[in-house]
C-alpha atoms as a PDB file:
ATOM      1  CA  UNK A   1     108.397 105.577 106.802  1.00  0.00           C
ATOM      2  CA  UNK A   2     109.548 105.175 103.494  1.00  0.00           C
ATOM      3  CA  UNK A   3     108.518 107.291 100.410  1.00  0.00           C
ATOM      4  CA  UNK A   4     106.238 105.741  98.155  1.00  0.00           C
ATOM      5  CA  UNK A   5     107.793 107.306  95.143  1.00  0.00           C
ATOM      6  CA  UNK A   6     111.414 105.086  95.907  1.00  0.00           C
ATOM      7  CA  UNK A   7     108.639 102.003  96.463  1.00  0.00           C
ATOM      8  CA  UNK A   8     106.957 102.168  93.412  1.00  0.00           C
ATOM      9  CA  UNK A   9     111.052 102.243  91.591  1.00  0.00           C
ATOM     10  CA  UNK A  10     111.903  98.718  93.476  1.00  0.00           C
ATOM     11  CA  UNK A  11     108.283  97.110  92.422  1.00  0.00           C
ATOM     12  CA  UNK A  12     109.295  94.423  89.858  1.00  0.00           C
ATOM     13  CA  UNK A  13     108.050  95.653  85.865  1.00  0.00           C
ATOM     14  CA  UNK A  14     104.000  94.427  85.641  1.00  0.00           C
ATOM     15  CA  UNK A  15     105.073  92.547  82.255  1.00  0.00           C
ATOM     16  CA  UNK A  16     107.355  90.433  84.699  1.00  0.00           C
ATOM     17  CA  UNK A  17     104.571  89.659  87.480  1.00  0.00           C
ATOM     18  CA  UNK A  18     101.730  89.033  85.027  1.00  0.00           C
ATOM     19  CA  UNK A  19     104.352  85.898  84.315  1.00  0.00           C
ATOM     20  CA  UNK A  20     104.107  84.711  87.211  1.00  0.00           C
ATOM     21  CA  UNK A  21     102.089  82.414  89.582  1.00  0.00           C
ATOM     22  CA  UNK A  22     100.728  84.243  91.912  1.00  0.00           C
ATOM     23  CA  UNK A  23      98.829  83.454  95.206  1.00  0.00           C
ATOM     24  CA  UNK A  24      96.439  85.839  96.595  1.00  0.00           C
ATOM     25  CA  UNK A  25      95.657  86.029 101.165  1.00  0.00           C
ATOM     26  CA  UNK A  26      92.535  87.767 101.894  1.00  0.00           C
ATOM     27  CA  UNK A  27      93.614  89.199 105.593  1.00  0.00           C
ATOM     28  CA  UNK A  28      96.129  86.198 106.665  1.00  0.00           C
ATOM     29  CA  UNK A  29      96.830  85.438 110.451  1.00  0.00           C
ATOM     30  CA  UNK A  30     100.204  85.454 109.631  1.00  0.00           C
ATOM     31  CA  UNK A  31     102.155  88.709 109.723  1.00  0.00           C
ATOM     32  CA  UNK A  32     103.721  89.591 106.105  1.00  0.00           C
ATOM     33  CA  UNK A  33     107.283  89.325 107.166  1.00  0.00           C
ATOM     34  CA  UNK A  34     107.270  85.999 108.182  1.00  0.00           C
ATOM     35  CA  UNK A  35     105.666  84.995 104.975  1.00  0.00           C
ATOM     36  CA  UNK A  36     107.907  86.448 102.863  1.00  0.00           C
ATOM     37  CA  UNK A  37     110.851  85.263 105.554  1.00  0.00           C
ATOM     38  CA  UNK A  38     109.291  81.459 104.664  1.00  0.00           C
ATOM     39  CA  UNK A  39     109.324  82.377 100.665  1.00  0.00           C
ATOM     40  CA  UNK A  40     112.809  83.481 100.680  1.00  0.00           C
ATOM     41  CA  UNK A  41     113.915  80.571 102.736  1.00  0.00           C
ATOM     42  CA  UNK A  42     111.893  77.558 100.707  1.00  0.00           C
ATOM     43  CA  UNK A  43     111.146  78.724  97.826  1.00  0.00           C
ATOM     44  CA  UNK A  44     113.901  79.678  94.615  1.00  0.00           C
ATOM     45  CA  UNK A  45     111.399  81.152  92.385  1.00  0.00           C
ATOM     46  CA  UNK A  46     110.045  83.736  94.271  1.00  0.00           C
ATOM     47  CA  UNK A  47     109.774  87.010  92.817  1.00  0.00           C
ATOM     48  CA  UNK A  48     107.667  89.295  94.768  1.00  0.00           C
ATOM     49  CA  UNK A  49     105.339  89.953  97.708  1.00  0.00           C
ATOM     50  CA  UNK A  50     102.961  92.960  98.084  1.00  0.00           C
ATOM     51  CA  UNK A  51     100.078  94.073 100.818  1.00  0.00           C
ATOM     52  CA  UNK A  52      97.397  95.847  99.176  1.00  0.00           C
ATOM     53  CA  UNK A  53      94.965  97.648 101.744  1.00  0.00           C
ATOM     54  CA  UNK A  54      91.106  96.953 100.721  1.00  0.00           C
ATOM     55  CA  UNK A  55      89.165  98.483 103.975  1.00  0.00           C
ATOM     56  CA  UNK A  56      88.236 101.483 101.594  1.00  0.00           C
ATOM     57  CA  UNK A  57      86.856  99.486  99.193  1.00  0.00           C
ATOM     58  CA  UNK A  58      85.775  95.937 100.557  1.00  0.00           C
ATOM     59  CA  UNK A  59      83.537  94.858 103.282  1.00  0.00           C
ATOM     60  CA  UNK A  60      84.836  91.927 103.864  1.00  0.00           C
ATOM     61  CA  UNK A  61      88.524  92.373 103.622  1.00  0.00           C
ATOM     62  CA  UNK A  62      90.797  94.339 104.986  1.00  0.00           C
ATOM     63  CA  UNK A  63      93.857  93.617 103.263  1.00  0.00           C
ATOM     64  CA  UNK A  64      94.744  91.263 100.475  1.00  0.00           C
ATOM     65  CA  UNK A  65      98.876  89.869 100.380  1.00  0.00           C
ATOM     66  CA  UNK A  66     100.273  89.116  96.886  1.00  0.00           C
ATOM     67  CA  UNK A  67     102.855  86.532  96.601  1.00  0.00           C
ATOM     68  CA  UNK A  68     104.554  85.336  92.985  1.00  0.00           C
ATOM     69  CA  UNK A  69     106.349  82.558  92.137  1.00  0.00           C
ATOM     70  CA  UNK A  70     108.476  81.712  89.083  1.00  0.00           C
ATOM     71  CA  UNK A  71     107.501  78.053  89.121  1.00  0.00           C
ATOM     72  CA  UNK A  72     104.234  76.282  90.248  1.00  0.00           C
ATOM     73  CA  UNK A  73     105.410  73.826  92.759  1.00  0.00           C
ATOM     74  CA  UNK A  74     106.561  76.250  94.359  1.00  0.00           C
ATOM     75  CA  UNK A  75     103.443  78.261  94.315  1.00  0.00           C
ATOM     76  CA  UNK A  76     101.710  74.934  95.431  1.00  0.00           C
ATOM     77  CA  UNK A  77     104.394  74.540  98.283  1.00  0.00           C
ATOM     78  CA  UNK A  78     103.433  78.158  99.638  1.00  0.00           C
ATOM     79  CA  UNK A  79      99.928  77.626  99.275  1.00  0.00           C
ATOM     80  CA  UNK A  80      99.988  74.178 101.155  1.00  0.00           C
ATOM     81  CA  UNK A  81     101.709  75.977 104.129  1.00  0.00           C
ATOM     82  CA  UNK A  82      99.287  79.188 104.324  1.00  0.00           C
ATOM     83  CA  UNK A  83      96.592  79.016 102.596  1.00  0.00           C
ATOM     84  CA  UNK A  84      93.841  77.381 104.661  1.00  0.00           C
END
């Protein structure tokens, strides 16, 4: 497993992400590589992609994915094809 100390160094700068439009999955069906295999692949302004773990502190969730975009179609183009 990697060490969260080298994570937190390849995390993009917050001032960057809070520029961004970002799309938030409450426990998606799909696994988090392919999602961010399907950003990569269709969509040029994407920045970033994190899984946050929520068990602790929601009961409804489990986990909630982050995904930001430099533009919003192609937030809306990401959103069309997984969020349901």
């Amino acid at each position: 497993m990697i060490d969260p100390k080298y994570l937190k160094d390849l995390t993009p700068p917050q001032k960057l992400l809070d520029q961004c439009h970002q799309v938030l999955l409450a426990d998606p069906e799909e696994p988090m590589w392919r999602m961010k295999r399907w950003a990569r692949k269709h969509c040029q302004s994407f920045v970033w992609a994190e899984l946050v773990d929520t068990s602790d502190v929601s009961y409804e969730y489990d986990s909630v994915t982050a995904f930001y975009f430099g533009t919003e179609s192609d937030k809306l183009m990401f959103m069309m094809k997984y969020k349901h």
